[in-house]
C-alpha atoms as a PDB file:
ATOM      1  CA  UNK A   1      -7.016  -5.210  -9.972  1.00  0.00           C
ATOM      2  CA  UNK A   2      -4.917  -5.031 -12.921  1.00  0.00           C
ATOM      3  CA  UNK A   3      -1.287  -6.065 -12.587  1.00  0.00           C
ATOM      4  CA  UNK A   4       0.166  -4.492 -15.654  1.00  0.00           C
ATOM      5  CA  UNK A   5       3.104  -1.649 -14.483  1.00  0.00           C
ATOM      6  CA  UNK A   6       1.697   0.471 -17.448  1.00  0.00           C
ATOM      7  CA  UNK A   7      -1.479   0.949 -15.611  1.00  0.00           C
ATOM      8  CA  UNK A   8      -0.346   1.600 -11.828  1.00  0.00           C
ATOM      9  CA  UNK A   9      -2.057   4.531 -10.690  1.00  0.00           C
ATOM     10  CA  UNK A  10      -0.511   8.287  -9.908  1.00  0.00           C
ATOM     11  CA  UNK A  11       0.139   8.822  -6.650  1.00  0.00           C
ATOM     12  CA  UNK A  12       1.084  11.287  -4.061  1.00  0.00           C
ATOM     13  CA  UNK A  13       3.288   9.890  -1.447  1.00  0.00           C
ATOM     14  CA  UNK A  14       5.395   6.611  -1.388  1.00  0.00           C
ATOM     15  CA  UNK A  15       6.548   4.503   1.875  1.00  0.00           C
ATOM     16  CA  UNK A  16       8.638   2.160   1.427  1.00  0.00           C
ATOM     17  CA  UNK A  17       8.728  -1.269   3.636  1.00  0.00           C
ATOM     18  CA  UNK A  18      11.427  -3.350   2.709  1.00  0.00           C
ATOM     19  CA  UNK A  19      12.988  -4.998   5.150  1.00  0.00           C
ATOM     20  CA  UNK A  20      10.706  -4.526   7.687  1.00  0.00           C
ATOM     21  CA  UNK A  21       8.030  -7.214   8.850  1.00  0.00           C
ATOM     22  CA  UNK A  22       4.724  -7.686  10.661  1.00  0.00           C
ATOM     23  CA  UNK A  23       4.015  -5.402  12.376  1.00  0.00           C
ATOM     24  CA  UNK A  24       6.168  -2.118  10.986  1.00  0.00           C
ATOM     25  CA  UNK A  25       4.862  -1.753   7.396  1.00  0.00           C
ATOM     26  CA  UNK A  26       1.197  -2.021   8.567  1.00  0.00           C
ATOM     27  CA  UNK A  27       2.157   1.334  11.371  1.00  0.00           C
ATOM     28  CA  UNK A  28       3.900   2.734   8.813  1.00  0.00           C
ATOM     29  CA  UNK A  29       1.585   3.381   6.988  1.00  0.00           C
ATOM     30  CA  UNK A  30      -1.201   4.081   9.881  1.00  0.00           C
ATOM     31  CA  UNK A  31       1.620   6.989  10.017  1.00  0.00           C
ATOM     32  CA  UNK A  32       1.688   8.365   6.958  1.00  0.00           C
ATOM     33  CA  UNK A  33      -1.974   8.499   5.684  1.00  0.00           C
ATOM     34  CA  UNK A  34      -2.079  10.614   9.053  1.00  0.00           C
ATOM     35  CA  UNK A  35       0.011  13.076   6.614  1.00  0.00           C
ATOM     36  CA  UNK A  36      -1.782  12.831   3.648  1.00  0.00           C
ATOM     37  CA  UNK A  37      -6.048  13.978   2.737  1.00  0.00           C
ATOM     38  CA  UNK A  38      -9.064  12.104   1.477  1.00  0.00           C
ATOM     39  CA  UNK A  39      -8.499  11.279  -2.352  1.00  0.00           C
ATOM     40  CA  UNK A  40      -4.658  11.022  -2.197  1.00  0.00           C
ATOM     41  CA  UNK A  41      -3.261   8.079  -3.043  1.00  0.00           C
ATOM     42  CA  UNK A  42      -0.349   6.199  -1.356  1.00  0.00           C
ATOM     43  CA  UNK A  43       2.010   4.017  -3.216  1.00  0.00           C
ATOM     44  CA  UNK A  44       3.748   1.039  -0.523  1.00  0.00           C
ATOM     45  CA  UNK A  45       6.586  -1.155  -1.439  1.00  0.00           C
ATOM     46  CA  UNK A  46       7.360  -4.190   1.140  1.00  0.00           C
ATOM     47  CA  UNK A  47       8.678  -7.365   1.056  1.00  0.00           C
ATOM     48  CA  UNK A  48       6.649  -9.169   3.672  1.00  0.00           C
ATOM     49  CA  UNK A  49       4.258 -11.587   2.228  1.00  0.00           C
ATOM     50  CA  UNK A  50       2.266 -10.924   5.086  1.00  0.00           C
ATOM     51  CA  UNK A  51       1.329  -7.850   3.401  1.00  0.00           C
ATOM     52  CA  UNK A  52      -0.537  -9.127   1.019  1.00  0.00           C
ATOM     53  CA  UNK A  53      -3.116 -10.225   4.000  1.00  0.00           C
ATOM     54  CA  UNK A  54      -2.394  -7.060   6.204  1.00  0.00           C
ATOM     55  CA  UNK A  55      -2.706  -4.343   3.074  1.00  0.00           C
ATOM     56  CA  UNK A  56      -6.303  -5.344   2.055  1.00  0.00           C
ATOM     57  CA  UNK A  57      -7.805  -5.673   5.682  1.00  0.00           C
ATOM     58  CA  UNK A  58      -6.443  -2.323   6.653  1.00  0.00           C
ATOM     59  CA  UNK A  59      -8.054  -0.265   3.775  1.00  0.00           C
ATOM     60  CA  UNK A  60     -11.103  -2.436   4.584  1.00  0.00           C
ATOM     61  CA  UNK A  61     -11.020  -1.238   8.242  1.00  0.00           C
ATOM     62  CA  UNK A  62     -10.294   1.930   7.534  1.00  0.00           C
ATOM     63  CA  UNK A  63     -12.218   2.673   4.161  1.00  0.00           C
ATOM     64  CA  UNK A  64      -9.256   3.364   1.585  1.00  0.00           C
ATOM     65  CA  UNK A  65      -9.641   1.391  -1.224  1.00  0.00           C
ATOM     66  CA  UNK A  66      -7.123  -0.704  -2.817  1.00  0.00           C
ATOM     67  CA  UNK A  67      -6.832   0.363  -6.455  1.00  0.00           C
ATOM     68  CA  UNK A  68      -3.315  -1.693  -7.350  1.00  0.00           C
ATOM     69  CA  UNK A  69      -1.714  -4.955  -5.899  1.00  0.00           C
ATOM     70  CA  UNK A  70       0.990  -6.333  -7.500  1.00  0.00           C
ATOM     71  CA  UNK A  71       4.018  -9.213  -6.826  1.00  0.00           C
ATOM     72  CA  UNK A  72       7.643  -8.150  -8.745  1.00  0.00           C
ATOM     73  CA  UNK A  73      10.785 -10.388  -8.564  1.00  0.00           C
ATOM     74  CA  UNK A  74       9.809 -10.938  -4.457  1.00  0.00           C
ATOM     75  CA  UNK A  75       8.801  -7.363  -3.580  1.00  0.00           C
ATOM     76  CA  UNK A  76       4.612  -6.346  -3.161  1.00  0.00           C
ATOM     77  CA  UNK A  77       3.317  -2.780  -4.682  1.00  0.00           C
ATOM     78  CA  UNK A  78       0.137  -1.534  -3.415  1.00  0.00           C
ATOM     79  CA  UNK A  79      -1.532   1.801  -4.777  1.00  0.00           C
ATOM     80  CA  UNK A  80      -4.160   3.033  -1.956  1.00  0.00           C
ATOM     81  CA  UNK A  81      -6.223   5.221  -2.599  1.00  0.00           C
ATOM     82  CA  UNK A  82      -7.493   7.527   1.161  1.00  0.00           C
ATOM     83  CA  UNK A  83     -11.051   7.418   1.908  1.00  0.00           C
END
């Protein structure tokens, strides 16, 4: 994964997290890929470092892959692309 902000991904919906903490941002976005079809991608702003655990084992469970990860000024970005 690249961290550059020139090379983040297009996406088609955004949730943002902030604020919240283990567990919210994690049903969150259980929520709102419920919303959103196979191919779309899903761009997720939080500020729980716990995210950076939860994000990557919840596309793994649930076969979205990760395409962007990336730490600015205290705040996480995660591009997910729906399997």
């Amino acid at each position: 994964m690249v961290d550059s902000a020139a090379s983040q991904p297009d996406y088609q919906a955004e949730l943002d997290t902030t604020g919240l903490y283990c567990p919210e941002p994690i049903m969150l976005m259980h929520n709102k890929v419920r919303d959103m079809h196979a191919g779309e991608v899903l761009k997720v702003v939080a500020s729980d470092p716990a995210t950076t655990r939860d994000v990557p084992k919840f596309c793994s469970f649930l076969g979205h892959e990760l395409v962007h990860q990336q730490e600015l000024d205290g705040s996480y970005l995660y591009f997910i692309r729906l399997g």
